[in-house]
N, C-alpha and C. Protein backbone atom coordinates (compact mmCIF):
# COMPACT_ATOMS: atom_id res chain seq x y z
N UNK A 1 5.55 -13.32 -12.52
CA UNK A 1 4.12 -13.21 -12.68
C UNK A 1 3.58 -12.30 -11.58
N UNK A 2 2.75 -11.51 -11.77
CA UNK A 2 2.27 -10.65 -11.19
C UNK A 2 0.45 -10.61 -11.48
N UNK A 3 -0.45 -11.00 -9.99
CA UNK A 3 -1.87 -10.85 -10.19
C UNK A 3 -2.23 -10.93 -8.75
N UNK A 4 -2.78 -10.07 -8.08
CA UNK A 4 -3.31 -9.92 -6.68
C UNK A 4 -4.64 -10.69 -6.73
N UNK A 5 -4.77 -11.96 -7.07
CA UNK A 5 -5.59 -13.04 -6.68
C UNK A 5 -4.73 -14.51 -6.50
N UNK A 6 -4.57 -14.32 -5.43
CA UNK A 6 -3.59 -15.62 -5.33
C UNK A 6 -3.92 -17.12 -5.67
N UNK A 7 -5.20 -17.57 -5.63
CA UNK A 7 -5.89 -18.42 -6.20
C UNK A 7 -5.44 -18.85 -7.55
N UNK A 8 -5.45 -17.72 -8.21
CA UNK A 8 -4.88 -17.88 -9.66
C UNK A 8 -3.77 -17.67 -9.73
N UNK A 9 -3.32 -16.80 -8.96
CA UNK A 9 -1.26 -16.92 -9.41
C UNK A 9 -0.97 -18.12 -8.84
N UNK A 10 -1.43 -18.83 -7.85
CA UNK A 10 -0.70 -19.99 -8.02
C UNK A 10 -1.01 -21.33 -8.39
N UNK A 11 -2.36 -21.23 -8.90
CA UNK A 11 -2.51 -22.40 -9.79
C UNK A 11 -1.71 -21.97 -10.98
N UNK A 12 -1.34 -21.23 -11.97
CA UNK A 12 -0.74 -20.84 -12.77
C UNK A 12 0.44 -20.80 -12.81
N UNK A 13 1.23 -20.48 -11.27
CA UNK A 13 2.62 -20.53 -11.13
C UNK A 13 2.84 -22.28 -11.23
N UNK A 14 2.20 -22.79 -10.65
CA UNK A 14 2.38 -24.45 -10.48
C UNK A 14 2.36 -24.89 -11.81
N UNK A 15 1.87 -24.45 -12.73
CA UNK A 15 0.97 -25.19 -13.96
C UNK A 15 2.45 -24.64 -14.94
N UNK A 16 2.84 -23.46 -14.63
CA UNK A 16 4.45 -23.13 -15.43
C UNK A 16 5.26 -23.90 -14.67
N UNK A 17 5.07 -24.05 -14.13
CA UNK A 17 6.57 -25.02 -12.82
C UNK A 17 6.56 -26.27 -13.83
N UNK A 18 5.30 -26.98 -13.94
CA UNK A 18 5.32 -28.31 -14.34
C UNK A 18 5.44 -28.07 -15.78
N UNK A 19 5.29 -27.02 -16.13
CA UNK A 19 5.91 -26.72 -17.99
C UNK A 19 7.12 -26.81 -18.28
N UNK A 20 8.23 -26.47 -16.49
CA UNK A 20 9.40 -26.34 -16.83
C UNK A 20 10.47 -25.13 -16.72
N UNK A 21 9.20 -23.92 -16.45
CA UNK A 21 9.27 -22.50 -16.26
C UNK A 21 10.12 -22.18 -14.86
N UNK A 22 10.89 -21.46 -14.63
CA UNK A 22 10.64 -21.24 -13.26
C UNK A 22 10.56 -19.91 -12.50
N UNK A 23 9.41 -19.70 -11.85
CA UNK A 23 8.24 -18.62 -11.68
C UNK A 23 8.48 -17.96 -10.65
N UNK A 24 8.44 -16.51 -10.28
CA UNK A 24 8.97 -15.42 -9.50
C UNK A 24 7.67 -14.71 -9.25
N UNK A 25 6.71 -14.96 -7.94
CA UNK A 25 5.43 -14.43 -8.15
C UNK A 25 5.49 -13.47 -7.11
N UNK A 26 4.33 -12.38 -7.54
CA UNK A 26 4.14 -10.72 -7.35
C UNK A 26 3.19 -11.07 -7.24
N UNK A 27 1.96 -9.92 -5.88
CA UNK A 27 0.53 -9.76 -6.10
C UNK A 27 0.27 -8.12 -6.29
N UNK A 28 1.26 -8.06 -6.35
CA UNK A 28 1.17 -5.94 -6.22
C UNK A 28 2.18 -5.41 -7.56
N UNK A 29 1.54 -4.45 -7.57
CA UNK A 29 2.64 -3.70 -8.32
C UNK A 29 4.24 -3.09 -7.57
N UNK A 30 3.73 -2.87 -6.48
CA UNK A 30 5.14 -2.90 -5.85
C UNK A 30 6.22 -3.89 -5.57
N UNK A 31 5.76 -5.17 -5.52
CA UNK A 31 6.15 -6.11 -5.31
C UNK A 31 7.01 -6.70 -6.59
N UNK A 32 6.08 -6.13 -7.63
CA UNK A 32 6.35 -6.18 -9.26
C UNK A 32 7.79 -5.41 -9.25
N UNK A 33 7.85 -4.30 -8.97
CA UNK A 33 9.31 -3.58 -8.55
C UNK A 33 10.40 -3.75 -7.75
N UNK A 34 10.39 -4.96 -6.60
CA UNK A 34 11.01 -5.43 -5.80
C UNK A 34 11.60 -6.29 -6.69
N UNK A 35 10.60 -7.37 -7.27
CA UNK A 35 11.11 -8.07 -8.43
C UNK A 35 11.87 -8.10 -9.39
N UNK A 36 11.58 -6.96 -9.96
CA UNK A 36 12.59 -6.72 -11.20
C UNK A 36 13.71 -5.51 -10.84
N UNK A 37 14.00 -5.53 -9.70
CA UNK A 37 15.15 -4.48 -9.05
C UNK A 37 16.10 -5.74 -8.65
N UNK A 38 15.73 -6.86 -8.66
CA UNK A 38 16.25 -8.11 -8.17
C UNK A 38 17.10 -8.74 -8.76
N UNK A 39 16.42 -9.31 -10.00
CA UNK A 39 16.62 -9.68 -11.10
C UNK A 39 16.26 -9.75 -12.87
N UNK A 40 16.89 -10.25 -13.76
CA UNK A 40 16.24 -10.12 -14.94
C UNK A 40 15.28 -11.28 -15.22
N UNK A 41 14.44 -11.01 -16.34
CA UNK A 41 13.42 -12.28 -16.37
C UNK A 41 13.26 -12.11 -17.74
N UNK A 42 13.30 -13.54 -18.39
CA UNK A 42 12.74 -13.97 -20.05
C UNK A 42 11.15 -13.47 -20.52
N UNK A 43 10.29 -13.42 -19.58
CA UNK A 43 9.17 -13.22 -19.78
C UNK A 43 8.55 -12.69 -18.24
N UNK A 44 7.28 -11.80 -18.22
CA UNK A 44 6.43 -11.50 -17.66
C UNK A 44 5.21 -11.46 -17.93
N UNK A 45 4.31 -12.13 -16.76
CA UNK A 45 2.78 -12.62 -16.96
C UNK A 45 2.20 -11.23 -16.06
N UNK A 46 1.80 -10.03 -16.15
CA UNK A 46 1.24 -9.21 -15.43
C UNK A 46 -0.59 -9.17 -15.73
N UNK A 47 -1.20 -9.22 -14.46
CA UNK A 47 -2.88 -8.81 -14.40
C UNK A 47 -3.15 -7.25 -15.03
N UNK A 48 -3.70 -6.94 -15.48
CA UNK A 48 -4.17 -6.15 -15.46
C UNK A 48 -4.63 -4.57 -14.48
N UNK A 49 -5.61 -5.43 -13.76
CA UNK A 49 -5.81 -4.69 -12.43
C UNK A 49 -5.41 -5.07 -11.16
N UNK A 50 -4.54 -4.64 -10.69
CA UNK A 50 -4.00 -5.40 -9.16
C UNK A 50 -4.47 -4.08 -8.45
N UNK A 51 -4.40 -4.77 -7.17
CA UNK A 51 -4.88 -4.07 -5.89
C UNK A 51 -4.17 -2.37 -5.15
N UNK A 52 -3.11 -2.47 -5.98
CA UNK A 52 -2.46 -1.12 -5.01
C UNK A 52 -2.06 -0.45 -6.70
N UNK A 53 -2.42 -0.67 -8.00
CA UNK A 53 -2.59 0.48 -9.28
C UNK A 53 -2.85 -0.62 -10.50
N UNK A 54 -2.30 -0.14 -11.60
CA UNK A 54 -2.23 -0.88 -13.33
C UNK A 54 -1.30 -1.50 -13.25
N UNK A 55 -1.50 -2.59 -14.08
CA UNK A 55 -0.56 -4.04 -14.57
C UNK A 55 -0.12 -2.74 -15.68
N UNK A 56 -0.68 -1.71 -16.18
CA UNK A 56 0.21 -1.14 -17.09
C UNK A 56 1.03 -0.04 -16.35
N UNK A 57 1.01 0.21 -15.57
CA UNK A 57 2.16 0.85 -14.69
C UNK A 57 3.33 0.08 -14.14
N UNK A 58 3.19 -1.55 -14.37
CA UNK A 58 4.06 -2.35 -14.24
C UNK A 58 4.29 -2.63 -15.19
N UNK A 59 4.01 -2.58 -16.95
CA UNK A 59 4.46 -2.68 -17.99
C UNK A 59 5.54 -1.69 -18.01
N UNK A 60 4.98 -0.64 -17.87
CA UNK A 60 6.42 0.99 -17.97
C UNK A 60 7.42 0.38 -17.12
N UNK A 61 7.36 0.38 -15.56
CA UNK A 61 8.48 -0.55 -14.85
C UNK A 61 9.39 -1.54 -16.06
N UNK A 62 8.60 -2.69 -15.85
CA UNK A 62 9.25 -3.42 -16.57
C UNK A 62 10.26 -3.07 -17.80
N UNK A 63 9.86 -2.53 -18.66
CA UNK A 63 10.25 -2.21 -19.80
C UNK A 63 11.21 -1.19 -19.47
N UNK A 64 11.36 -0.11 -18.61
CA UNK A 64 11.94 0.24 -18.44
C UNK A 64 13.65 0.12 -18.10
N UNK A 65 13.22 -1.07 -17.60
CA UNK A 65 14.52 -1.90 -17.03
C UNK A 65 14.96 -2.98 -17.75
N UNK A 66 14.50 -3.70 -18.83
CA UNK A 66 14.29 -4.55 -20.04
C UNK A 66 13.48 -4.26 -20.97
N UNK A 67 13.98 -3.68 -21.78
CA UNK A 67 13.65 -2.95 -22.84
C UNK A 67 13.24 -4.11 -24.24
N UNK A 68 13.81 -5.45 -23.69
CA UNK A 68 13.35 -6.58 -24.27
C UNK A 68 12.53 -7.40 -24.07
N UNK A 69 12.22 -7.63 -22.56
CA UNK A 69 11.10 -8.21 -22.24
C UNK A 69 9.79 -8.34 -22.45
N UNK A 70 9.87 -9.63 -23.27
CA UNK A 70 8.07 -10.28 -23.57
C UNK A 70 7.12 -9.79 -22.28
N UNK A 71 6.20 -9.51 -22.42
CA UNK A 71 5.19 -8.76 -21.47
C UNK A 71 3.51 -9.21 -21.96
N UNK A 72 2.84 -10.11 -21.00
CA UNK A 72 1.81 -10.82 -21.46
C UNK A 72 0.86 -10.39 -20.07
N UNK A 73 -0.09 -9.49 -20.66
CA UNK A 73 -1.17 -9.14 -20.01
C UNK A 73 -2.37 -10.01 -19.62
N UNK A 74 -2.95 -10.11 -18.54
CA UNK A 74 -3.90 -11.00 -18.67
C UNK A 74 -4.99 -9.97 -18.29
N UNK A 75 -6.27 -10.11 -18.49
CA UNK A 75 -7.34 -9.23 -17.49
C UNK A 75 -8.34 -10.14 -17.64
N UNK A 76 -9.49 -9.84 -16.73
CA UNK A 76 -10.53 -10.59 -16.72
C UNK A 76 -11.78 -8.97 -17.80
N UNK A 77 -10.95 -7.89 -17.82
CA UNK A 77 -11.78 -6.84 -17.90
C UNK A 77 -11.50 -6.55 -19.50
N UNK A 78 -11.30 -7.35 -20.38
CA UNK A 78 -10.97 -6.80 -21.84
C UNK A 78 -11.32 -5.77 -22.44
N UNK A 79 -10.59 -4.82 -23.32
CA UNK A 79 -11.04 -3.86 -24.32
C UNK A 79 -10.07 -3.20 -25.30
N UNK A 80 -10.72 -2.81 -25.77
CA UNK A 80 -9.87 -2.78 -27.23
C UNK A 80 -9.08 -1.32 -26.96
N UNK A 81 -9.21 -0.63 -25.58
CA UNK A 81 -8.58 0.83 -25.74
C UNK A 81 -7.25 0.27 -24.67
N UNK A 82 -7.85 -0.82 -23.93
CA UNK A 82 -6.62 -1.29 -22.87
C UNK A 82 -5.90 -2.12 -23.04
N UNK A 83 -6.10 -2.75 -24.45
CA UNK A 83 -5.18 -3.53 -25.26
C UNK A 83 -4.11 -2.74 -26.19
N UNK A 84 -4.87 -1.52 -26.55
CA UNK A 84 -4.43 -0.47 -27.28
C UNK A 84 -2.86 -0.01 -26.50
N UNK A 85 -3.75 0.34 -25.10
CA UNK A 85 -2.47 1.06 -24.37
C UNK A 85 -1.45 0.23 -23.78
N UNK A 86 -1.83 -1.03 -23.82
CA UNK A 86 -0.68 -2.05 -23.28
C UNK A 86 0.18 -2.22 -24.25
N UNK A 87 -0.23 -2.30 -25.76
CA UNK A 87 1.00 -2.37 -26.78
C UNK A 87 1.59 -1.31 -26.72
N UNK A 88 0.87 -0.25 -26.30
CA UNK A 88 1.54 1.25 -27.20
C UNK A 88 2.78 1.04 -25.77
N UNK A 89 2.14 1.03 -25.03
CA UNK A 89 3.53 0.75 -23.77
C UNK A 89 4.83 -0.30 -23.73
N UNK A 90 4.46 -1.04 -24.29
CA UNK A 90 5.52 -2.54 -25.04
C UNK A 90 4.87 -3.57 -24.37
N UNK A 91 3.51 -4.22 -24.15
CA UNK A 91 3.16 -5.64 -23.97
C UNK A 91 3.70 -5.98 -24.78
N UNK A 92 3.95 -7.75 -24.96
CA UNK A 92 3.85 -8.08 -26.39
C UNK A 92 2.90 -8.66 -26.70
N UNK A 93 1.71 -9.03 -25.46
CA UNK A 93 0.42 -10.15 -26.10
C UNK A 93 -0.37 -9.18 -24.91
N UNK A 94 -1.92 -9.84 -24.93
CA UNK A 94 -2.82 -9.20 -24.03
C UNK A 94 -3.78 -10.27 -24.83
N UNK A 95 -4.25 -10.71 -23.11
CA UNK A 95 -5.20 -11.89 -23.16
C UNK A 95 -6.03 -11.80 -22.31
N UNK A 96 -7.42 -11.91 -22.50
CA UNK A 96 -8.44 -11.88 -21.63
C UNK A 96 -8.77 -13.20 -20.39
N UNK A 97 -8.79 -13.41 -19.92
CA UNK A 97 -9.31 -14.32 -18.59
C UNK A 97 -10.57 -15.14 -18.50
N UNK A 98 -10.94 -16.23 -19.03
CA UNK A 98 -9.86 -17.24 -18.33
C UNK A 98 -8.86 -17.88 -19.94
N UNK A 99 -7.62 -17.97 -19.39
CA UNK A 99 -6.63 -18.26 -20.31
C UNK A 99 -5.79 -19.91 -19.80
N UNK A 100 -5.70 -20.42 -20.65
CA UNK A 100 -5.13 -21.67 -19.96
C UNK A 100 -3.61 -21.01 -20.22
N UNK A 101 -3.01 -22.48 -19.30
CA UNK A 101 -1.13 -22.08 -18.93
C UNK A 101 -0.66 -22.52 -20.65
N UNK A 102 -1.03 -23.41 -21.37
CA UNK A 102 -0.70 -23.39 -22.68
C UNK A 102 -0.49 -22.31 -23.19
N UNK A 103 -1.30 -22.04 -23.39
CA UNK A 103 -1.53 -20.47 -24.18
C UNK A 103 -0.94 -19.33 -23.49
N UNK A 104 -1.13 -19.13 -22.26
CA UNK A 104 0.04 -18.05 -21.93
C UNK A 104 1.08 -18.29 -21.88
N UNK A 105 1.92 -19.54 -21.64
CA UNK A 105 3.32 -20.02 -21.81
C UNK A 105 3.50 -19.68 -23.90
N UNK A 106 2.93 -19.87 -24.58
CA UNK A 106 3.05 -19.84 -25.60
C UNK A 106 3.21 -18.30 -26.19
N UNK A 107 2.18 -17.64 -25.60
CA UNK A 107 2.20 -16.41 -25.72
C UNK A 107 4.08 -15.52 -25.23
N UNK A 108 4.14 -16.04 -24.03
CA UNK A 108 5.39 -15.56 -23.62
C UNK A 108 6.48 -15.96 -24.06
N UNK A 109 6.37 -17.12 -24.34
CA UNK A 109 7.65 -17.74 -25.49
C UNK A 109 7.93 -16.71 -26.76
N UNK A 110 6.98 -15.55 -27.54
CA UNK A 110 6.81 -15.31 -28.37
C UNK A 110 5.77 -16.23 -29.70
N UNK A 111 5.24 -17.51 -28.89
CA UNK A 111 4.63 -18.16 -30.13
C UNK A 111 3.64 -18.08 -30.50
N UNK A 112 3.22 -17.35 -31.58
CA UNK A 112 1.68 -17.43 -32.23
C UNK A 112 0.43 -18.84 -32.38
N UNK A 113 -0.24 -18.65 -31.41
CA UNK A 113 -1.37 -20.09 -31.36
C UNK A 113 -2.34 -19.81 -32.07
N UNK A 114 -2.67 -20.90 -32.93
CA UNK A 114 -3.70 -20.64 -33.65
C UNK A 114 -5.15 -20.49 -32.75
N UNK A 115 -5.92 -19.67 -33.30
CA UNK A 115 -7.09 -19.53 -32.85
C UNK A 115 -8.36 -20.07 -33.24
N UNK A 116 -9.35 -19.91 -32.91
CA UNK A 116 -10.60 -20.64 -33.93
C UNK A 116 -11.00 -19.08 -34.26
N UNK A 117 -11.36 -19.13 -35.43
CA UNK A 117 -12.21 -17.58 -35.74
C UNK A 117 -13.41 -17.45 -34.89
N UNK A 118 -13.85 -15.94 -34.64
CA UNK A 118 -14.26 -15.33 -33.71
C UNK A 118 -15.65 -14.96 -34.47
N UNK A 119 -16.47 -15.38 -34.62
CA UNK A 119 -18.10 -14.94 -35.10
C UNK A 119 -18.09 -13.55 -34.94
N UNK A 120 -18.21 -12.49 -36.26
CA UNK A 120 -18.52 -11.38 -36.20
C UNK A 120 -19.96 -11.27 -36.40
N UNK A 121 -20.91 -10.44 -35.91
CA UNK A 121 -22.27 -10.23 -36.06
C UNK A 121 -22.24 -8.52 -36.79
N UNK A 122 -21.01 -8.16 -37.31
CA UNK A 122 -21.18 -6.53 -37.44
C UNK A 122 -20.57 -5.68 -36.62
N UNK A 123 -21.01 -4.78 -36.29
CA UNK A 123 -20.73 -3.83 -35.19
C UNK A 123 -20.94 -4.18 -33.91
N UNK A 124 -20.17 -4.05 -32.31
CA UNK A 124 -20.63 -4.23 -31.43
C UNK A 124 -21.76 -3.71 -30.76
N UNK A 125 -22.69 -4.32 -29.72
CA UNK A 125 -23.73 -3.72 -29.33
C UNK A 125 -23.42 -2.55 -28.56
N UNK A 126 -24.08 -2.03 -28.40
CA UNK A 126 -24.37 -0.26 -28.07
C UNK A 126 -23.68 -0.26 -26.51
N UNK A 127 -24.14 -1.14 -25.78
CA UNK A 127 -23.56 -1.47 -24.42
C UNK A 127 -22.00 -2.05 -24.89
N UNK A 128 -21.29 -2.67 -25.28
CA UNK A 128 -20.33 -2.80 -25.51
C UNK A 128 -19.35 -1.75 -26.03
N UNK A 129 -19.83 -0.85 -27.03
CA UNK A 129 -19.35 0.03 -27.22
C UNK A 129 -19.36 1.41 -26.55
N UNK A 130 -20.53 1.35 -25.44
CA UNK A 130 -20.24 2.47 -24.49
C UNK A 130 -19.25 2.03 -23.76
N UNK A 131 -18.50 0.97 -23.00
CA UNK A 131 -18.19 0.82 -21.92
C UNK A 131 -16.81 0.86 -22.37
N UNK A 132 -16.30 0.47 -24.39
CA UNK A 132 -14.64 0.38 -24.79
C UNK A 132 -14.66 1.89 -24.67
N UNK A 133 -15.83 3.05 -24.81
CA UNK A 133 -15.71 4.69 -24.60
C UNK A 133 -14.76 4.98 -23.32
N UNK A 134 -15.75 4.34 -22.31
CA UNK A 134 -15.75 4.75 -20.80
C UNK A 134 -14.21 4.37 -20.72
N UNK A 135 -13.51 3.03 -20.84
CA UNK A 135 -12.49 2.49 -20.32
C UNK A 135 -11.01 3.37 -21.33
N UNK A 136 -11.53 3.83 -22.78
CA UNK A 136 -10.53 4.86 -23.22
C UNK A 136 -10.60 6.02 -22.71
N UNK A 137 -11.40 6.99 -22.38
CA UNK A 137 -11.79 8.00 -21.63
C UNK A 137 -11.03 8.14 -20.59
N UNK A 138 -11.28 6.75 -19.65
CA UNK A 138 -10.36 6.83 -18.41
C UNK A 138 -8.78 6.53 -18.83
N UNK A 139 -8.34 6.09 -19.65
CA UNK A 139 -6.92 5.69 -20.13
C UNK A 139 -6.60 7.18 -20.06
N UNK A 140 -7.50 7.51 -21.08
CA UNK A 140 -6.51 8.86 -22.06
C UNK A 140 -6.53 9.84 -19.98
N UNK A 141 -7.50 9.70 -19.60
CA UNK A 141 -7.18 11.00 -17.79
C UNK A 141 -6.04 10.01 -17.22
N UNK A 142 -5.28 8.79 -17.26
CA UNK A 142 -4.01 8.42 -17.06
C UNK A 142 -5.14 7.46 -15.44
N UNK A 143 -6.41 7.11 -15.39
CA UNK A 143 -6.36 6.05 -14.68
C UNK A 143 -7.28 6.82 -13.57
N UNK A 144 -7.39 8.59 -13.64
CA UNK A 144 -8.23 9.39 -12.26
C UNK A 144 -9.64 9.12 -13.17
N UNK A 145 -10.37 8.45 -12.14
CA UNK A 145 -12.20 8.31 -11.90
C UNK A 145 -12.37 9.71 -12.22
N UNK A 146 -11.87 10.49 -11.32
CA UNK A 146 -12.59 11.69 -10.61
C UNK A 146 -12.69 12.95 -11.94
N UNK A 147 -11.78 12.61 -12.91
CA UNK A 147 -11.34 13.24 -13.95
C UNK A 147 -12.03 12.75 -15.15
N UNK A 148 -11.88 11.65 -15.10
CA UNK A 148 -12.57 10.92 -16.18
C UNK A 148 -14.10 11.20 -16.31
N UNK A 149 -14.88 11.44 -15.22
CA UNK A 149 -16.11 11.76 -15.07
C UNK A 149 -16.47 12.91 -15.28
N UNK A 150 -15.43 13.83 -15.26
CA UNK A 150 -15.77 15.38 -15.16
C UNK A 150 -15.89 15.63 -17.01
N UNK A 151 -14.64 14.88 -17.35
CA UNK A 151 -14.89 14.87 -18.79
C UNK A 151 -16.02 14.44 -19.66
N UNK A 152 -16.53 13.24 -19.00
CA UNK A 152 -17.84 12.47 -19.33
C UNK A 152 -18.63 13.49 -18.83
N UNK A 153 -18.75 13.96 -18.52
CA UNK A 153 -20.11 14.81 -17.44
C UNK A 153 -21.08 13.50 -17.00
N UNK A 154 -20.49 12.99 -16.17
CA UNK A 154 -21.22 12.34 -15.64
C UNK A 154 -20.88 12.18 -13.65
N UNK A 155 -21.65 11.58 -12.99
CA UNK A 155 -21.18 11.47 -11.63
C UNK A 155 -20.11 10.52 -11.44
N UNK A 156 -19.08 10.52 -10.88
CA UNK A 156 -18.05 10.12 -10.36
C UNK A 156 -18.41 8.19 -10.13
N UNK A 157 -19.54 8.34 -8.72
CA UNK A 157 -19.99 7.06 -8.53
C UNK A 157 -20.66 6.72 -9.43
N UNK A 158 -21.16 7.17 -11.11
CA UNK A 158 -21.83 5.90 -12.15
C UNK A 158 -20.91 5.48 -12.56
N UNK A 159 -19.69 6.43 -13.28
CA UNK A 159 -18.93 5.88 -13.81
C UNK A 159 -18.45 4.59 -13.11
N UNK A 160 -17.77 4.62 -11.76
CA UNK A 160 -17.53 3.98 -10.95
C UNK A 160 -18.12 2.47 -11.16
N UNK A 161 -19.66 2.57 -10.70
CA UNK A 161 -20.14 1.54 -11.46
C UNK A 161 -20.57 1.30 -12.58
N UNK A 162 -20.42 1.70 -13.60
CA UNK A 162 -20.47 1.54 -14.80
C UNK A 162 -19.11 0.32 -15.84
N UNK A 163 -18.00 1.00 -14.84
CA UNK A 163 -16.67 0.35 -14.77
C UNK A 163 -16.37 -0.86 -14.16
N UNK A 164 -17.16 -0.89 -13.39
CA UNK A 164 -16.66 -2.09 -12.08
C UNK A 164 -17.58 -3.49 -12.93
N UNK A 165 -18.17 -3.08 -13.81
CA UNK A 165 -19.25 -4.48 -14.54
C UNK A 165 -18.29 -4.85 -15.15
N UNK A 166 -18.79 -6.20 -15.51
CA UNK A 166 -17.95 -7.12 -16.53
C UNK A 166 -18.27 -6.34 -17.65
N UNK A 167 -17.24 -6.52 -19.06
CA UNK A 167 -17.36 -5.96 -20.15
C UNK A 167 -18.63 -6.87 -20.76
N UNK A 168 -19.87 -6.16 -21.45
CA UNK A 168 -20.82 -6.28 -22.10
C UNK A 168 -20.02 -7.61 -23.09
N UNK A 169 -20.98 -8.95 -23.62
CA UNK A 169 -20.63 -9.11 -24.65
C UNK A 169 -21.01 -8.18 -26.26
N UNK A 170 -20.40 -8.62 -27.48
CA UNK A 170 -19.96 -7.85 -28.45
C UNK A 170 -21.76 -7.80 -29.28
């Protein structure tokens, strides 16, 4: 498991311990590489955004080296272009935050949990759908602000904060 908030990696590591799991925890992406230079693993729980790059730059790692490995994203920052790029990379699930240990143990097992259906109202609101723009925009420049903005024509620091907000609801 890999998430540079330790608060949550280890209520989560504890909560797989007592599932039965037994848990190999990362707060970095480098650390993520120490890890799997180490040993092999049945499953991986990677964040999203950690502190020193992308939980999807630790997907490529990973996969690279286990080309089989279940790969279960978590973020607190959801969107449909960074869900996009975590499959296209080999996640096998991607789950938004907060997620109970059920459900991500389930997820990493490979097991499909049922869901409750999700209230569609139509199309997302205008703010929601600028910000899945902004967060593909920056995918497709590979993760540079500085690039991503130039493309947007916009300033560097809106995007910046524009990004750093929680995702709009739908």
């Amino acid at each position: 498991m890999v998430d540079d908030d330790s608060a949550f990696r280890d209520r989560l590591a504890r909560a797989l311990a007592a599932r039965g799991c037994e848990v190999q925890e990362g707060a970095s992406a480098a650390q993520a590489g120490v890890l799997a230079s180490k040993r092999r693993f049945t499953a991986a729980i990677v964040d999203l955004k950690l502190s020193d790059g992308s939980g999807l730059d630790v997907v490529r790692l990973l996969k690279a080296g286990q080309p089989g490995l279940r790969i279960v994203i978590l973020t607190g920052y959801g969107s449909i272009a960074t869900a996009l790029e975590a499959v296209r990379l080999g996640a096998s699930d991607y789950l938004t935050k907060p997620a109970d240990a059920d459900e991500i143990l389930a997820r990493a097992r490979g097991i499909a949990t049922q869901r409750p259906p999700v209230p569609t109202s139509g199309a997302p609101s205008l703010a929601r759908a600028e910000w899945e723009y902004l967060q593909r925009v920056l995918a497709d420049c590979g993760g540079n602000i500085s690039q991503a903005a130039r493309v947007l024509r916009i300033d560097r620091r809106s995007l910046q904060r524009k990004l750093g907000k929680y995702p709009p609801a739908s």
